[in-house]
Protein backbone atom coordinates (compact mmCIF):
# COMPACT_ATOMS: atom_id res chain seq x y z
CA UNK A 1 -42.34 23.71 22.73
CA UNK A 2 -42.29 25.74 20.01
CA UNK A 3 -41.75 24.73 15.92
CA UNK A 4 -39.88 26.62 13.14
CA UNK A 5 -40.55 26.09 9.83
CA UNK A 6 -37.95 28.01 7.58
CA UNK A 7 -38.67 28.79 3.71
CA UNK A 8 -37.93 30.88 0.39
CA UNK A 9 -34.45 29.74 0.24
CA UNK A 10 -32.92 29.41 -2.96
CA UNK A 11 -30.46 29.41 -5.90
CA UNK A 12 -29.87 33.46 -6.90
CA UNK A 13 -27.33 35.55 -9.02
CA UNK A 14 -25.61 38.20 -7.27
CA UNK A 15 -27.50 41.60 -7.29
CA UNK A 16 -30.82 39.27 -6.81
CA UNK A 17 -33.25 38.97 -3.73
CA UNK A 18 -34.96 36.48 -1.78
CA UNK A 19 -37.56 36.29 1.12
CA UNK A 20 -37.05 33.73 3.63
CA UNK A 21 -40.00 33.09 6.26
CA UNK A 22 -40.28 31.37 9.67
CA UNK A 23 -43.27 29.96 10.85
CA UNK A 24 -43.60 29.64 14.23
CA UNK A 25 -46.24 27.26 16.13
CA UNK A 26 -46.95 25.75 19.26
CA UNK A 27 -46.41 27.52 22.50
CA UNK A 28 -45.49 30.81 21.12
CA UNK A 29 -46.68 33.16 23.98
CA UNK A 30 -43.70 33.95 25.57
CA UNK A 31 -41.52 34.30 22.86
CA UNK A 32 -40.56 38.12 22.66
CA UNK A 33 -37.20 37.58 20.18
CA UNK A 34 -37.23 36.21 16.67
CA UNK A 35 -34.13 35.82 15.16
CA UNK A 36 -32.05 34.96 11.46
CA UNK A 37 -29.18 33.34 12.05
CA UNK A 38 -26.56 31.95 8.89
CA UNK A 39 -23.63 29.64 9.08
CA UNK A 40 -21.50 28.88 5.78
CA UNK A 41 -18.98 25.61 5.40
CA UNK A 42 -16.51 26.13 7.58
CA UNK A 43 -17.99 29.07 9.71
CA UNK A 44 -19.54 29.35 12.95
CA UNK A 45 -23.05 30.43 13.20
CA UNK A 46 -23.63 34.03 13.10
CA UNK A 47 -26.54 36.44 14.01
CA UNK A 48 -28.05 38.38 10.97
CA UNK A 49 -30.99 39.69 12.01
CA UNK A 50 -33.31 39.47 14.91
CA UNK A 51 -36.90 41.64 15.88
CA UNK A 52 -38.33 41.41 19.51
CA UNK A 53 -42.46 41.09 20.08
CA UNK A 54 -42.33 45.06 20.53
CA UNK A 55 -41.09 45.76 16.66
CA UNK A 56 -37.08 46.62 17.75
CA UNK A 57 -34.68 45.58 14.94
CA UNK A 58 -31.02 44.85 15.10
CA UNK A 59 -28.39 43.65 12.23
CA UNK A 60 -25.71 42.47 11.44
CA UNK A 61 -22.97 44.77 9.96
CA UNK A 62 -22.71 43.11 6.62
CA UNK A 63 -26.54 42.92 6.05
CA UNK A 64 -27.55 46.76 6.91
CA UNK A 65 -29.21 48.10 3.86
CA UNK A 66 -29.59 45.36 2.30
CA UNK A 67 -31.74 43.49 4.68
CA UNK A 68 -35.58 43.60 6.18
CA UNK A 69 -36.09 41.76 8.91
CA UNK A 70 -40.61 42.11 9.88
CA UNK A 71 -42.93 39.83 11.82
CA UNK A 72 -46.80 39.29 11.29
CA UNK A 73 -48.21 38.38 14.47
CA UNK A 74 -51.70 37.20 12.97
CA UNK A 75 -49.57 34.94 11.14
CA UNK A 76 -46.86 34.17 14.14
CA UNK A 77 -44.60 34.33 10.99
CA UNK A 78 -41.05 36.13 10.84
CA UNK A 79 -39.65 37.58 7.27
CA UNK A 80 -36.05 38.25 5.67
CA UNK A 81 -36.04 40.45 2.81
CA UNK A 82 -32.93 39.97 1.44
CA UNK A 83 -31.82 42.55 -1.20
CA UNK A 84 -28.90 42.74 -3.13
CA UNK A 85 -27.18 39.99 -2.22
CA UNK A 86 -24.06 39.24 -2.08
CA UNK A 87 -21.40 35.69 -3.14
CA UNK A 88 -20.41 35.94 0.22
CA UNK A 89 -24.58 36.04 2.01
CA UNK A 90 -24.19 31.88 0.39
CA UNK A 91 -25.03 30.25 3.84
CA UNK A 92 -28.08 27.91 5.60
CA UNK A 93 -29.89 30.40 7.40
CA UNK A 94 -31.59 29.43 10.68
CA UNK A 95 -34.34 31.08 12.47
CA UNK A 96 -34.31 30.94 16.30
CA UNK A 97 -37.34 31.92 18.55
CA UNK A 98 -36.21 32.95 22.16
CA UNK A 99 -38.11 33.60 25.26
CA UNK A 100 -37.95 36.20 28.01
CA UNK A 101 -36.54 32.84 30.24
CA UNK A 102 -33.60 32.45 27.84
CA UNK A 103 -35.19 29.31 26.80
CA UNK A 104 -34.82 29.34 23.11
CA UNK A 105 -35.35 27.08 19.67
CA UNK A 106 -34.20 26.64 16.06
CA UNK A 107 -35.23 25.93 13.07
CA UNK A 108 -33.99 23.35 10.19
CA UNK A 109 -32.34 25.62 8.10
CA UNK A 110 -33.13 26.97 4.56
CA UNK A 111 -30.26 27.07 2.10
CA UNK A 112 -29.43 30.14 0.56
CA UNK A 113 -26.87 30.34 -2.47
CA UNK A 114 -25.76 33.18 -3.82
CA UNK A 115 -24.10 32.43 -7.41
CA UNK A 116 -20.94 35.37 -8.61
């Protein structure tokens, strides 16, 4: 098993910036893909961001350039810098650890709200 503890969400104007981090514990070895996920009222879930064990990054459309996704694996902890962000980026974002197996986890969620 393997927990997820998602922070840093948050209330921010538009133009503003948060970091979110996901803290992972428990059986971690394994685990080679760390990914942000967001869903908004209304909208399925959607993949933001995710960063496998060896450092490769892929992203969304909406979120390139504006985005950061890093691990620090001393701290088995994943980060979203968030710049610039947008009305629309207003969502509970969801981190999800995967393993090579397919066998994967989420997180609880940290809100994110993005005011216009």
């Amino acid at each position: 098993q393997v927990q997820l503890v998602e922070s840093g969400g948050g209330l921010v104007q538009a133009g503003g910036s948060l970091r979110l981090s996901c803290a992972a514990s428990g059986s971690t070895f394994g685990v080679n893909t760390i990914g942000w996920y967001r869903q908004a009222p209304g909208n399925q879930r959607e993949l933001v961001a995710h960063i496998t064990s060896g450092g490769n990054t892929d992203y969304a459309d909406s979120v390139k350039g504006r985005f950061t996704i890093s691990r620090d694996n001393a701290e088995n902890t994943v980060y979203l810098q968030m710049n610039s962000l947008q009305f629309e980026d207003t969502a509970v974002y969801y981190c999800k650890a995967t393993q090579s197996l397919g066998v994967y986890w989420w997180g609880q969620g940290t809100q994110v709200t993005v005011s216009s």
